[in-house]
PDB file of N, CA and C in Angstrom:
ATOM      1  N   UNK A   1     136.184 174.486 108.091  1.00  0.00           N
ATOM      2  CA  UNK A   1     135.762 173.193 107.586  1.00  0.00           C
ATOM      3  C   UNK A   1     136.555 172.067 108.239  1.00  0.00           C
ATOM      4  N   UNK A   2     138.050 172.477 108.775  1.00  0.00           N
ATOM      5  CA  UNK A   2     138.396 171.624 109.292  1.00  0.00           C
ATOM      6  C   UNK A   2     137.908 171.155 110.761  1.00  0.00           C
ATOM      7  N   UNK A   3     137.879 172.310 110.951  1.00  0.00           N
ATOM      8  CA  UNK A   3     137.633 172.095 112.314  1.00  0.00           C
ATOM      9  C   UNK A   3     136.120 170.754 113.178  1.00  0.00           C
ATOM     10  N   UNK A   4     135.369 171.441 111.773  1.00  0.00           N
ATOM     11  CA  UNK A   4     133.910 170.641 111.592  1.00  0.00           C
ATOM     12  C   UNK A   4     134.026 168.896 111.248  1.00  0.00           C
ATOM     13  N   UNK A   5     135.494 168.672 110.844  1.00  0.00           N
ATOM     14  CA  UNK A   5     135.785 167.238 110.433  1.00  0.00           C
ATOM     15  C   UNK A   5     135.969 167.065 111.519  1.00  0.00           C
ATOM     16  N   UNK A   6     137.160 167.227 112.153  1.00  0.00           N
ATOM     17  CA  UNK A   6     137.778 166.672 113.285  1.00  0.00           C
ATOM     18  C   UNK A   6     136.607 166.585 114.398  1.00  0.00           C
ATOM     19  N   UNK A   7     135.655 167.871 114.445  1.00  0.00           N
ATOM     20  CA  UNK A   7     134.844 167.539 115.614  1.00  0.00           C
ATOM     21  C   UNK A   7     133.400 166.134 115.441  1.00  0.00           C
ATOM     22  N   UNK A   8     133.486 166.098 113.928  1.00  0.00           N
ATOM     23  CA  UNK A   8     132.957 164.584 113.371  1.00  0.00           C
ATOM     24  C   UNK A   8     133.254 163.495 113.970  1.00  0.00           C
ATOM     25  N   UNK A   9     134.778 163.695 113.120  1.00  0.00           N
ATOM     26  CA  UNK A   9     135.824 162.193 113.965  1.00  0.00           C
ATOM     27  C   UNK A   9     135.763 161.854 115.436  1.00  0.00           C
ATOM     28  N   UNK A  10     135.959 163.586 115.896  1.00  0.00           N
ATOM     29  CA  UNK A  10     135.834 162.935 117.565  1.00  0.00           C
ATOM     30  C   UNK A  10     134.540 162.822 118.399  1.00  0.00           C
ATOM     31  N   UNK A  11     133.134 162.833 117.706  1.00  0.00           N
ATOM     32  CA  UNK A  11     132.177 162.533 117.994  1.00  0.00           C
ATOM     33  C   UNK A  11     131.944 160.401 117.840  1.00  0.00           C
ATOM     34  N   UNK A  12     132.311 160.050 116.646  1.00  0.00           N
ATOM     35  CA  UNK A  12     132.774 158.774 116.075  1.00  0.00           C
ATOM     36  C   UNK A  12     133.363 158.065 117.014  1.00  0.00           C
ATOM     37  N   UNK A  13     134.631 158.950 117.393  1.00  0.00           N
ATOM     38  CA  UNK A  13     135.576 158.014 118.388  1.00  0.00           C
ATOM     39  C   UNK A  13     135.331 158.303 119.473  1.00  0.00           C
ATOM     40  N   UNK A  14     134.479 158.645 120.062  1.00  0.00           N
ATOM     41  CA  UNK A  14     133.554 158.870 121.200  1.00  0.00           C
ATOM     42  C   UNK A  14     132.935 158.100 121.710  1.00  0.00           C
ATOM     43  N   UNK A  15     131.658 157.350 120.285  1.00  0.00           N
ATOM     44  CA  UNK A  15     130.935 156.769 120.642  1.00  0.00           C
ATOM     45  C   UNK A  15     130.350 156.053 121.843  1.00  0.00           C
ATOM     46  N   UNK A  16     131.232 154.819 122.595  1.00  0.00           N
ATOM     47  CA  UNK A  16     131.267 154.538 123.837  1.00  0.00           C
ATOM     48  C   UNK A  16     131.995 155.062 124.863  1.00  0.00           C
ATOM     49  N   UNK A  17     131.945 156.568 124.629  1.00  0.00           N
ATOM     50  CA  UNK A  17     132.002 157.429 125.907  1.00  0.00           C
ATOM     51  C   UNK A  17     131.451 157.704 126.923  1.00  0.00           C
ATOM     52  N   UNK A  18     131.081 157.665 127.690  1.00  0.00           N
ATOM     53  CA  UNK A  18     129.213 157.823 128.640  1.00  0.00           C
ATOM     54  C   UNK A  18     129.394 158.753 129.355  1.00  0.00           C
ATOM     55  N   UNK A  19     130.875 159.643 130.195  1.00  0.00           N
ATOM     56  CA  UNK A  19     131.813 160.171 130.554  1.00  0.00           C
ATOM     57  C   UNK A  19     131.842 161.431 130.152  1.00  0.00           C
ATOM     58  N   UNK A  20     131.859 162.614 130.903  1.00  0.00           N
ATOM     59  CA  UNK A  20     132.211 163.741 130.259  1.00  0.00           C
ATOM     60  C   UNK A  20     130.880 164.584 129.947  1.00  0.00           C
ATOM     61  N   UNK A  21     131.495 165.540 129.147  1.00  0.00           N
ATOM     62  CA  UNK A  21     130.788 166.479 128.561  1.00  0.00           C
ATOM     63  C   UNK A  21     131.063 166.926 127.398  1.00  0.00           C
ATOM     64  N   UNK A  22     129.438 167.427 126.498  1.00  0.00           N
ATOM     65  CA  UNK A  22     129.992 167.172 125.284  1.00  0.00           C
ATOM     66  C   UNK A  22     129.223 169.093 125.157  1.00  0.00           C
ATOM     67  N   UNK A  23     129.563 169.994 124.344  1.00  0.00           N
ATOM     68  CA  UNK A  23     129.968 171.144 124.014  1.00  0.00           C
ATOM     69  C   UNK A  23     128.477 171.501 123.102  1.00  0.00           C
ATOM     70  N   UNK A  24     127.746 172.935 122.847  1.00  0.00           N
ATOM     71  CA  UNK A  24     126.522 172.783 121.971  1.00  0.00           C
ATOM     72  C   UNK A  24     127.052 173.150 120.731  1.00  0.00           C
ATOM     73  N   UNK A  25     128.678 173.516 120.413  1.00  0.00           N
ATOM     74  CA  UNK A  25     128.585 173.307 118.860  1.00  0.00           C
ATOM     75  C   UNK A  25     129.389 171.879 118.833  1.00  0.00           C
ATOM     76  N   UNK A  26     129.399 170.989 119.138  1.00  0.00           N
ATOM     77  CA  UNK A  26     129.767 169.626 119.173  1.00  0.00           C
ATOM     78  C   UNK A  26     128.254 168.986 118.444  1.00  0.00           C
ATOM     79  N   UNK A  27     127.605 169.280 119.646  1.00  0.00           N
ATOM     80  CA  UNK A  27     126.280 168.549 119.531  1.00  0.00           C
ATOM     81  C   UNK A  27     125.419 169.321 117.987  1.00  0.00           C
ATOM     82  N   UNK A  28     125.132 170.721 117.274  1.00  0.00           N
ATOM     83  CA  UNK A  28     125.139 171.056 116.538  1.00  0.00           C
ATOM     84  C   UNK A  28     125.684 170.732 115.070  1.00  0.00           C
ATOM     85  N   UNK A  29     127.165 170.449 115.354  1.00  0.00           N
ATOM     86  CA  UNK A  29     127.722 170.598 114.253  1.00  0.00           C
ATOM     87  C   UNK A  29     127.719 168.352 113.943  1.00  0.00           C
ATOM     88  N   UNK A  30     127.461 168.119 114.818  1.00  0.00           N
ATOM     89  CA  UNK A  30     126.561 166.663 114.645  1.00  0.00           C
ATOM     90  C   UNK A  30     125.257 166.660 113.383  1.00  0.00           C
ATOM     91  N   UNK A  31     123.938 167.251 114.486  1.00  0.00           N
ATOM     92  CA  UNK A  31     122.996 167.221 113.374  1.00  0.00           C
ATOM     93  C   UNK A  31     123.226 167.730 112.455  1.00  0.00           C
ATOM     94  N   UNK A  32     124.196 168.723 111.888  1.00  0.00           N
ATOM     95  CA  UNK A  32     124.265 169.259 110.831  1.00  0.00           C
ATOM     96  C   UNK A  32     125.161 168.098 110.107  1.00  0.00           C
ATOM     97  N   UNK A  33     125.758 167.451 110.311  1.00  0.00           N
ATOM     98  CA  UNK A  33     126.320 166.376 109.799  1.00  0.00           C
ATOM     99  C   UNK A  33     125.481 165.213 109.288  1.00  0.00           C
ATOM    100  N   UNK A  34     124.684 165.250 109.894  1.00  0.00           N
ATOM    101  CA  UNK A  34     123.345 164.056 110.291  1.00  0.00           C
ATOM    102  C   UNK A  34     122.408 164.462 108.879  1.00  0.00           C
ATOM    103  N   UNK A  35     121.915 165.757 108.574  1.00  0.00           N
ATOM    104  CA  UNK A  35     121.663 166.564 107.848  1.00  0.00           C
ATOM    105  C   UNK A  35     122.029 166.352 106.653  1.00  0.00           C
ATOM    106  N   UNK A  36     123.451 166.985 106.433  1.00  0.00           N
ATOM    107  CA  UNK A  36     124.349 166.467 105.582  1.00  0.00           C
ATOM    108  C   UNK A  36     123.947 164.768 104.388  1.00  0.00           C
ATOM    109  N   UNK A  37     124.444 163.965 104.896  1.00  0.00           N
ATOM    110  CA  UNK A  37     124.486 162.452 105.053  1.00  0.00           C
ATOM    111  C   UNK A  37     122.997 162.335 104.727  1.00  0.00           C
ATOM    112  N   UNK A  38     121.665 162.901 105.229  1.00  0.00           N
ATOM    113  CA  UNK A  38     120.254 162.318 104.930  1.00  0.00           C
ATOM    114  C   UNK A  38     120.531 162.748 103.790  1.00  0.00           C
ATOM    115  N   UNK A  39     120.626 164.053 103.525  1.00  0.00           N
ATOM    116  CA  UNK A  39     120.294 164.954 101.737  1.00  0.00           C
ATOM    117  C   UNK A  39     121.162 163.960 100.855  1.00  0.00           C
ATOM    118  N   UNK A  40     122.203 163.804 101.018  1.00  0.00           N
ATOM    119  CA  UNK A  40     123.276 163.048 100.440  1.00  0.00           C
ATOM    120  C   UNK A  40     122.317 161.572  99.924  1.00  0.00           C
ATOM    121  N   UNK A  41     122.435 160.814 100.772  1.00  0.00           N
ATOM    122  CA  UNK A  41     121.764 159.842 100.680  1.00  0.00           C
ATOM    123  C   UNK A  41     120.826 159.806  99.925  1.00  0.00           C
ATOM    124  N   UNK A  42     119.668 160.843 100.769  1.00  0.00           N
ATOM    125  CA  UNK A  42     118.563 159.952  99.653  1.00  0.00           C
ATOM    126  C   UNK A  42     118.580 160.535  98.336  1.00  0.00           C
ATOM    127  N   UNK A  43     119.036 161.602  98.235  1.00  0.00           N
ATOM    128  CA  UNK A  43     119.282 161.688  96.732  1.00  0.00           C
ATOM    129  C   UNK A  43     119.735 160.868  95.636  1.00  0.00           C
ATOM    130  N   UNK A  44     120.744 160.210  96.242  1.00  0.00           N
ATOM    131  CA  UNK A  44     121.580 159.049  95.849  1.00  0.00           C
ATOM    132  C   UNK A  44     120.293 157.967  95.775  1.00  0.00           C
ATOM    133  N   UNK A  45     119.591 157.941  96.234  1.00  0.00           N
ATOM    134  CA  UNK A  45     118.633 156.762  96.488  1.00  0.00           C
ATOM    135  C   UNK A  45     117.362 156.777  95.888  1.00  0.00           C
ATOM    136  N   UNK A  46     117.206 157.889  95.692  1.00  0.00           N
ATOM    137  CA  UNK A  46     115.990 158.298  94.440  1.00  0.00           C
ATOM    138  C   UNK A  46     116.756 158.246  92.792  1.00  0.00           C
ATOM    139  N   UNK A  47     117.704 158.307  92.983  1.00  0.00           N
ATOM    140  CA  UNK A  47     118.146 157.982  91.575  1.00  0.00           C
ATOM    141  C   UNK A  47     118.503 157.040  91.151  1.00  0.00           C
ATOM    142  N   UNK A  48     119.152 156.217  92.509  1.00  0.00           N
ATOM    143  CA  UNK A  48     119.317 154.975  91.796  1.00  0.00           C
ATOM    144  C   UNK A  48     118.224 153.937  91.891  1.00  0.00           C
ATOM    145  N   UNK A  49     116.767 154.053  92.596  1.00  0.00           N
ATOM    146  CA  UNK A  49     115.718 153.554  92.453  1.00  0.00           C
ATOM    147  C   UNK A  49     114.920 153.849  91.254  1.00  0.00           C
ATOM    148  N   UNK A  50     115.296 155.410  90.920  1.00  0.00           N
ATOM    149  CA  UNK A  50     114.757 155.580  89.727  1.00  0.00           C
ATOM    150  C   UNK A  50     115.109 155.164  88.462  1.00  0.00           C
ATOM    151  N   UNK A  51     116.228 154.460  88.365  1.00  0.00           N
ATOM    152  CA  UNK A  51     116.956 153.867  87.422  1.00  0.00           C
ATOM    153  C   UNK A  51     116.883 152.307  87.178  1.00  0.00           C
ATOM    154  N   UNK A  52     115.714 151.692  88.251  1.00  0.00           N
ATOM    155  CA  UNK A  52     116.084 150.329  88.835  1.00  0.00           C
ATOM    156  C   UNK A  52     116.913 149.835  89.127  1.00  0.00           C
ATOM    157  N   UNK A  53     118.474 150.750  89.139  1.00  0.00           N
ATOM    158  CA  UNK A  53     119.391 149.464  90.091  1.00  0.00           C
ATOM    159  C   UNK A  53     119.340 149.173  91.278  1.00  0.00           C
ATOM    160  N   UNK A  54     118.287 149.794  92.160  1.00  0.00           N
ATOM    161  CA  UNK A  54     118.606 149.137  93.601  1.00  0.00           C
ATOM    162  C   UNK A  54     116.771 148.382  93.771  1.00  0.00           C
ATOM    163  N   UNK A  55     117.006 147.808  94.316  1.00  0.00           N
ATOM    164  CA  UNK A  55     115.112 146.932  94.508  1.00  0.00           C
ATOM    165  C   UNK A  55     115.485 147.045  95.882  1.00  0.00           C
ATOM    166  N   UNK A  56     113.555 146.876  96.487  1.00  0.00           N
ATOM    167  CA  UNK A  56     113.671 147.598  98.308  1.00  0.00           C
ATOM    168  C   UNK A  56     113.920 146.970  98.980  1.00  0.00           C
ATOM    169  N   UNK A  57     114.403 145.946  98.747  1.00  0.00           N
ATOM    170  CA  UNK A  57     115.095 145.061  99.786  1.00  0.00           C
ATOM    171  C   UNK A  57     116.654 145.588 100.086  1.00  0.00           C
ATOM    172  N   UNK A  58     117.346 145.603  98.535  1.00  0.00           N
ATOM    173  CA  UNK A  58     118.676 146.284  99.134  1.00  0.00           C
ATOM    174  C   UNK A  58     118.585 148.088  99.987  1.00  0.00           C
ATOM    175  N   UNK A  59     117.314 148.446  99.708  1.00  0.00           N
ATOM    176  CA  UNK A  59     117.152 149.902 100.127  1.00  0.00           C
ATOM    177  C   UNK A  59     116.995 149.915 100.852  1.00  0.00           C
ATOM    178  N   UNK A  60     116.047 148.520 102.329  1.00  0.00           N
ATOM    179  CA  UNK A  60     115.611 148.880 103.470  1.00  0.00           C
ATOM    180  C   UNK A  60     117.013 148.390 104.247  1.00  0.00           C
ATOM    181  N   UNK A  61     118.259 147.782 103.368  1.00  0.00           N
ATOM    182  CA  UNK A  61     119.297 147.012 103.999  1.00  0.00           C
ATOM    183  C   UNK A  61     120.126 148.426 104.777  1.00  0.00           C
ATOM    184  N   UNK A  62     120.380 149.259 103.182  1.00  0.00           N
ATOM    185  CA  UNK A  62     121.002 150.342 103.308  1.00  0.00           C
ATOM    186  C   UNK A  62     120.722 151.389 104.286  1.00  0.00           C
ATOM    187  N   UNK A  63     119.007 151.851 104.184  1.00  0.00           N
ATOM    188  CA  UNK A  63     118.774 152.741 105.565  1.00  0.00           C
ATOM    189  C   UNK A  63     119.146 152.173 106.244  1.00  0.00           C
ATOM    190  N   UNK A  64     118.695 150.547 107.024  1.00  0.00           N
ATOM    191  CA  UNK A  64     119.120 149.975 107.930  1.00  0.00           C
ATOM    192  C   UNK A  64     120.518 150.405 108.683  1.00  0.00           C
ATOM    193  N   UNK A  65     121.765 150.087 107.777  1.00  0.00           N
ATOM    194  CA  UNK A  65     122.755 150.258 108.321  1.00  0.00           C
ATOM    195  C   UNK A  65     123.078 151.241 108.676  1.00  0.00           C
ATOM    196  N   UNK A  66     122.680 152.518 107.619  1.00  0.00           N
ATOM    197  CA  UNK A  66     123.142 154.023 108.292  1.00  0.00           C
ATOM    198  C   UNK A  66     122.700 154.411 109.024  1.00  0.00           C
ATOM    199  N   UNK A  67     121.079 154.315 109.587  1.00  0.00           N
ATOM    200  CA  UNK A  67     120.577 154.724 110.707  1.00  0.00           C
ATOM    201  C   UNK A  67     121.503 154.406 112.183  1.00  0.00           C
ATOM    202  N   UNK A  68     121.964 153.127 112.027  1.00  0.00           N
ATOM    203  CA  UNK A  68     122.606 152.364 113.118  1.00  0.00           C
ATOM    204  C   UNK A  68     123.588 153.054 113.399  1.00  0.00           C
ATOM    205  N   UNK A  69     124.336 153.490 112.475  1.00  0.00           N
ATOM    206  CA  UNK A  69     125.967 153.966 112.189  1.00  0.00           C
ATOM    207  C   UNK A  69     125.643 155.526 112.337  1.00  0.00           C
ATOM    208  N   UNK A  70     124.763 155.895 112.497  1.00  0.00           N
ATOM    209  CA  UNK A  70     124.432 157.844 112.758  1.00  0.00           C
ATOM    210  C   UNK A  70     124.076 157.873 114.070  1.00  0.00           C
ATOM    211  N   UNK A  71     123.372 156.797 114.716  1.00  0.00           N
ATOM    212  CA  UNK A  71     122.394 156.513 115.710  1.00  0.00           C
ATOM    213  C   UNK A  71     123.347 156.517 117.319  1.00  0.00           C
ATOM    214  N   UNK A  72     124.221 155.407 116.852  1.00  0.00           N
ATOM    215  CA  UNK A  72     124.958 155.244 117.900  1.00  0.00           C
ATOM    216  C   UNK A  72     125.673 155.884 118.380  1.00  0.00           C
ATOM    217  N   UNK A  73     126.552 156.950 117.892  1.00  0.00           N
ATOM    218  CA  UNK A  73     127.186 158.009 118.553  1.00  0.00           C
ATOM    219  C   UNK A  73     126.003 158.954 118.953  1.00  0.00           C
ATOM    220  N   UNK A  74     125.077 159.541 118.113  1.00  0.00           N
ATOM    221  CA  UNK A  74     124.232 160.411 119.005  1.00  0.00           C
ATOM    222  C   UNK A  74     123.413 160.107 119.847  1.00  0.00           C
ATOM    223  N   UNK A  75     123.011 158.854 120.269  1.00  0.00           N
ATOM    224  CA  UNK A  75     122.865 158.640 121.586  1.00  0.00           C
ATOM    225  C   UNK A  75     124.062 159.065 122.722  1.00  0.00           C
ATOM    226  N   UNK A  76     125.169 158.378 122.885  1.00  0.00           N
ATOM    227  CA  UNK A  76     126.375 159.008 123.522  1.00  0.00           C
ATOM    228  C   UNK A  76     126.080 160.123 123.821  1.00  0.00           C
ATOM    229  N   UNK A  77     126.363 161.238 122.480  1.00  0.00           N
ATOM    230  CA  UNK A  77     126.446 162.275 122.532  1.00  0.00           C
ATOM    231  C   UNK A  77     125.061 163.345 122.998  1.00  0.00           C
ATOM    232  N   UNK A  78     124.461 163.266 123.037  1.00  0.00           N
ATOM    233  CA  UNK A  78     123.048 163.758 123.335  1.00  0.00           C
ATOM    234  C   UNK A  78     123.129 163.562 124.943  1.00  0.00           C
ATOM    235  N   UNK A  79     123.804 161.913 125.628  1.00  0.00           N
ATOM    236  CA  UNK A  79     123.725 161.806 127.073  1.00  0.00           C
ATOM    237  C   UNK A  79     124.608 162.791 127.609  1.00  0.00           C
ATOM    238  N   UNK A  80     125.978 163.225 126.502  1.00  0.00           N
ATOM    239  CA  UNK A  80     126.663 164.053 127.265  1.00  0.00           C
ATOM    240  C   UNK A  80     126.647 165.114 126.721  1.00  0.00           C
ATOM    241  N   UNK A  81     125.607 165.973 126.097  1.00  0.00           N
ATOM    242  CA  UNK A  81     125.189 167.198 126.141  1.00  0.00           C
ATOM    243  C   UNK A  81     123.955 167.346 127.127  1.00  0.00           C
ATOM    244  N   UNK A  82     123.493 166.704 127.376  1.00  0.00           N
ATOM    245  CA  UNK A  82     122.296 166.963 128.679  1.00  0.00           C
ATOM    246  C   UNK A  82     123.301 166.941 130.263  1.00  0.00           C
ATOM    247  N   UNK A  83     124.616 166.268 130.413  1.00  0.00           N
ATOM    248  CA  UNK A  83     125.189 166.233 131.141  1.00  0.00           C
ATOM    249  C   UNK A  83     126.224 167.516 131.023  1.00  0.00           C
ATOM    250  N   UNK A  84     126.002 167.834 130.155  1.00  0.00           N
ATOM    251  CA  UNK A  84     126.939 169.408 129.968  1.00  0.00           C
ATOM    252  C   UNK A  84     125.386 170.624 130.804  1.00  0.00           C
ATOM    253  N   UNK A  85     124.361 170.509 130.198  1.00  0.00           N
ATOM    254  CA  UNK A  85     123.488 171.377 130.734  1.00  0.00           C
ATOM    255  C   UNK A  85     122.617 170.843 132.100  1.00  0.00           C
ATOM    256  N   UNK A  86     123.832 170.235 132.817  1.00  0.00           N
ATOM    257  CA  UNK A  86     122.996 169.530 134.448  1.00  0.00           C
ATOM    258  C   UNK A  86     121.952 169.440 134.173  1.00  0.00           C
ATOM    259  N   UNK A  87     121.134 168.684 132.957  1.00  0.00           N
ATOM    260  CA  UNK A  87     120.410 168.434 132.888  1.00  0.00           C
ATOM    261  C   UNK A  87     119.808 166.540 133.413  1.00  0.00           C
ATOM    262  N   UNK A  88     119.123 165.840 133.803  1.00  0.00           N
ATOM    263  CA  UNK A  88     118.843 164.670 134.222  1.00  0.00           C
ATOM    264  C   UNK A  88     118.949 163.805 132.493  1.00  0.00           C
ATOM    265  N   UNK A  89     120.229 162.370 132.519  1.00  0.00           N
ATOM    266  CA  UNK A  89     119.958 161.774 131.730  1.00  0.00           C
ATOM    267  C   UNK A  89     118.811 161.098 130.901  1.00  0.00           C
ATOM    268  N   UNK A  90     117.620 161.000 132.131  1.00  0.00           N
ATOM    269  CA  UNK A  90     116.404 159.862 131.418  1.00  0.00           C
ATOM    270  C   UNK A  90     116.201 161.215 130.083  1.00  0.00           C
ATOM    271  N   UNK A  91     116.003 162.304 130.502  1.00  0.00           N
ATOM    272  CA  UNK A  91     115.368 163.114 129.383  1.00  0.00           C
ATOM    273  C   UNK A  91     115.624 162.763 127.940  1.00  0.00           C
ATOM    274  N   UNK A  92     116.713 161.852 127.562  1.00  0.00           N
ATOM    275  CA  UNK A  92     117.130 161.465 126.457  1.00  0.00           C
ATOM    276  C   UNK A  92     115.763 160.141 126.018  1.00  0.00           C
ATOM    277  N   UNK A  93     115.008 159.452 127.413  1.00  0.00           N
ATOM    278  CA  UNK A  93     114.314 159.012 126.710  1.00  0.00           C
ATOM    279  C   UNK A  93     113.200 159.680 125.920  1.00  0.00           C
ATOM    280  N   UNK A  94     113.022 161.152 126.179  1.00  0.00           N
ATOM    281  CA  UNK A  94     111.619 161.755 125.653  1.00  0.00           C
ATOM    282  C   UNK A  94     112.424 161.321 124.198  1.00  0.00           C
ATOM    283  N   UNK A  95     113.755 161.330 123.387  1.00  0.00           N
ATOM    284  CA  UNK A  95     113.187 161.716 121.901  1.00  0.00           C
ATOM    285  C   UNK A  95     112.233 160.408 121.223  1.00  0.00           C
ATOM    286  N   UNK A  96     112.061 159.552 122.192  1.00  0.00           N
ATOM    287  CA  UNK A  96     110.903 158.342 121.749  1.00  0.00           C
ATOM    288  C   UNK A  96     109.795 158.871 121.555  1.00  0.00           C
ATOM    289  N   UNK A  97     109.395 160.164 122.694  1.00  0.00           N
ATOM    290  CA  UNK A  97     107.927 160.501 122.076  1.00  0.00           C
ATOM    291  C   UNK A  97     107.838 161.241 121.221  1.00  0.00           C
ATOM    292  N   UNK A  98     106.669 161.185 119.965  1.00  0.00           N
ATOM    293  CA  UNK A  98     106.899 162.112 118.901  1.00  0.00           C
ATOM    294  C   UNK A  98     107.028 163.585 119.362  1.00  0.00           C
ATOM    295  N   UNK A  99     107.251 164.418 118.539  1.00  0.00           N
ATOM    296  CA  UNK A  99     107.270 166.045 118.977  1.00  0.00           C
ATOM    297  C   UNK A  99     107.683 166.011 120.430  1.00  0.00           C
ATOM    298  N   UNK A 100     107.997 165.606 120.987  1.00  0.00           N
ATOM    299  CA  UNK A 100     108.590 165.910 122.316  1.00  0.00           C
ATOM    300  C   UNK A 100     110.084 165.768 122.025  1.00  0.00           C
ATOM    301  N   UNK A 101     110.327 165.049 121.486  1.00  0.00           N
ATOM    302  CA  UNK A 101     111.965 164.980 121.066  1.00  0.00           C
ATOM    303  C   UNK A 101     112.805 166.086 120.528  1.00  0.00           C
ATOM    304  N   UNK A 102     111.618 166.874 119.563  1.00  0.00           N
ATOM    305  CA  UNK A 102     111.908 167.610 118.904  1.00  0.00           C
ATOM    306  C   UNK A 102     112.255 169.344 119.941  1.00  0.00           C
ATOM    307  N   UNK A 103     111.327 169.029 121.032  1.00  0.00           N
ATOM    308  CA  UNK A 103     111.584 170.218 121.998  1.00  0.00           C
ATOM    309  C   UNK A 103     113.198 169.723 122.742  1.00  0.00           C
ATOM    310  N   UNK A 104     113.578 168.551 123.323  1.00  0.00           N
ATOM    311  CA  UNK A 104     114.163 168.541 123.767  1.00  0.00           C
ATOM    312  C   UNK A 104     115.782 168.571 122.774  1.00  0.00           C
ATOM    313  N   UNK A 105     115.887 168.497 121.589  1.00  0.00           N
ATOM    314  CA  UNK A 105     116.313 168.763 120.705  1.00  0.00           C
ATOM    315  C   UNK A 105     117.299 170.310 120.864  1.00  0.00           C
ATOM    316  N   UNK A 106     115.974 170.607 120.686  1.00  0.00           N
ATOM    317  CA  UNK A 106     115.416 172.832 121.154  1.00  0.00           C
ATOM    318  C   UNK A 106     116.637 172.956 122.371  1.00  0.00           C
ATOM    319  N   UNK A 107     116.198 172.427 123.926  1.00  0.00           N
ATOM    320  CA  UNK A 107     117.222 172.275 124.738  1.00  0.00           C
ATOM    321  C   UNK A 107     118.222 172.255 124.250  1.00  0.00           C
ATOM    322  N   UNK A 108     118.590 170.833 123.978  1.00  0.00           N
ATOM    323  CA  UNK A 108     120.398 171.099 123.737  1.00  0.00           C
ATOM    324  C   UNK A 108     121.010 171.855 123.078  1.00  0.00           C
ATOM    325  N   UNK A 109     120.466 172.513 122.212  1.00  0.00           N
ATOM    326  CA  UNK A 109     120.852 173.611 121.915  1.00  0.00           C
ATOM    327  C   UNK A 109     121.095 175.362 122.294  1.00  0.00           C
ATOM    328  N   UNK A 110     120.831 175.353 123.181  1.00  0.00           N
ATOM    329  CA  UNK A 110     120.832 176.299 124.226  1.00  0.00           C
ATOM    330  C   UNK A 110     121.755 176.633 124.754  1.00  0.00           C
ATOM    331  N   UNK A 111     122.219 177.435 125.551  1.00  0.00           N
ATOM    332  CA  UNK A 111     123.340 177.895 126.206  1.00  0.00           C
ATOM    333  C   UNK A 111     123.918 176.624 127.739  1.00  0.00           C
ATOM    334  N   UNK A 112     125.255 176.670 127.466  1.00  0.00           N
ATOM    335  CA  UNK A 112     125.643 175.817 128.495  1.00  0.00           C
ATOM    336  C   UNK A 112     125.160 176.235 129.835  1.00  0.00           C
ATOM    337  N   UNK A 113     125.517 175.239 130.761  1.00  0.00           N
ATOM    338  CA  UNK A 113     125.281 175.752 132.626  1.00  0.00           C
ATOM    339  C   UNK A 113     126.637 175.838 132.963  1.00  0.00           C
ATOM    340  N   UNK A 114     126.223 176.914 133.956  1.00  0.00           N
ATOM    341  CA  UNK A 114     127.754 177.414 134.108  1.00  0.00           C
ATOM    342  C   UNK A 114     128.212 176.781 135.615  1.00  0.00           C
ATOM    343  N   UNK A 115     127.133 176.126 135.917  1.00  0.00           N
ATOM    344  CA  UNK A 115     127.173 175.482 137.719  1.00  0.00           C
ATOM    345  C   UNK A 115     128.290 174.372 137.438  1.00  0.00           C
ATOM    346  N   UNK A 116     129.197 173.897 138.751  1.00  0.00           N
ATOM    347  CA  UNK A 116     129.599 172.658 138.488  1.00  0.00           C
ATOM    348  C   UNK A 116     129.163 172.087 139.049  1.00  0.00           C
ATOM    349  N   UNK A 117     128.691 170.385 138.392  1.00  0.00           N
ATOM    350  CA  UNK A 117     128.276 169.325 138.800  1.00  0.00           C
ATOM    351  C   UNK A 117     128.654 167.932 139.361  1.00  0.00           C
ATOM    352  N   UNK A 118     130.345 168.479 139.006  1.00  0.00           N
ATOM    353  CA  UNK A 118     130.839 167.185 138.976  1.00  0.00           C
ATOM    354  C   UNK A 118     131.457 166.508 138.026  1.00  0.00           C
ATOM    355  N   UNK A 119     130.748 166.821 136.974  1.00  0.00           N
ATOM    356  CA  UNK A 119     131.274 166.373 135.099  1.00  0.00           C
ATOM    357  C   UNK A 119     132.056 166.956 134.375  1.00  0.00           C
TER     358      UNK A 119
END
């Protein structure tokens, strides 16, 4: 469990890394974090809507911010797990297309390349 924090933190303090290479239980133990944090959340958010203390203005404030704050390191991190599997950066733009993201997803999760590239 510890180990799963620290590799949190140093995903966080990463963020504007562009540099490097990033590991597939790095990148894993991310979405599972990501994971984490949604269940968390909206649970929290169905109850307290169901209670009326929050109205959807403060609710679209709140996704707002966490999306941003989950978002920005896994971009980073996603550029440097495709750069761990010599894979070409643009591919990070497919997760824009629907279900295509979700394959390339599939990728990073896969076994590293064992070639060196340089990175």
């Amino acid at each position: 469990m510890l180990d799963f924090l620290i590799t949190i933190l140093n995903i966080f303090f990463n963020t504007f890394n562009w540099k490097g290479k990033a590991s597939r239980s790095e990148f894993n133990s991310y979405i599972v974090f990501i994971l984490i944090v949604a269940f968390i959340i909206g649970f929290s958010i169905i109850k307290l809507m169901s209670e009326k203390d929050l109205d959807e203005q403060t609710f679209d404030h709140i996704i707002n911010i966490i999306a941003v704050l989950l978002y920005m390191p896994f971009i980073s991190l996603s550029i440097r797990r495709l750069r761990d599997m010599n894979r070409p950066i643009w591919l990070h733009l497919l997760y824009y297309i629907p279900f295509v993201g979700i394959y390339v997803i599939y990728l990073q999760c896969t076994e590293t390349s064992r070639s060196n590239s340089g990175w």
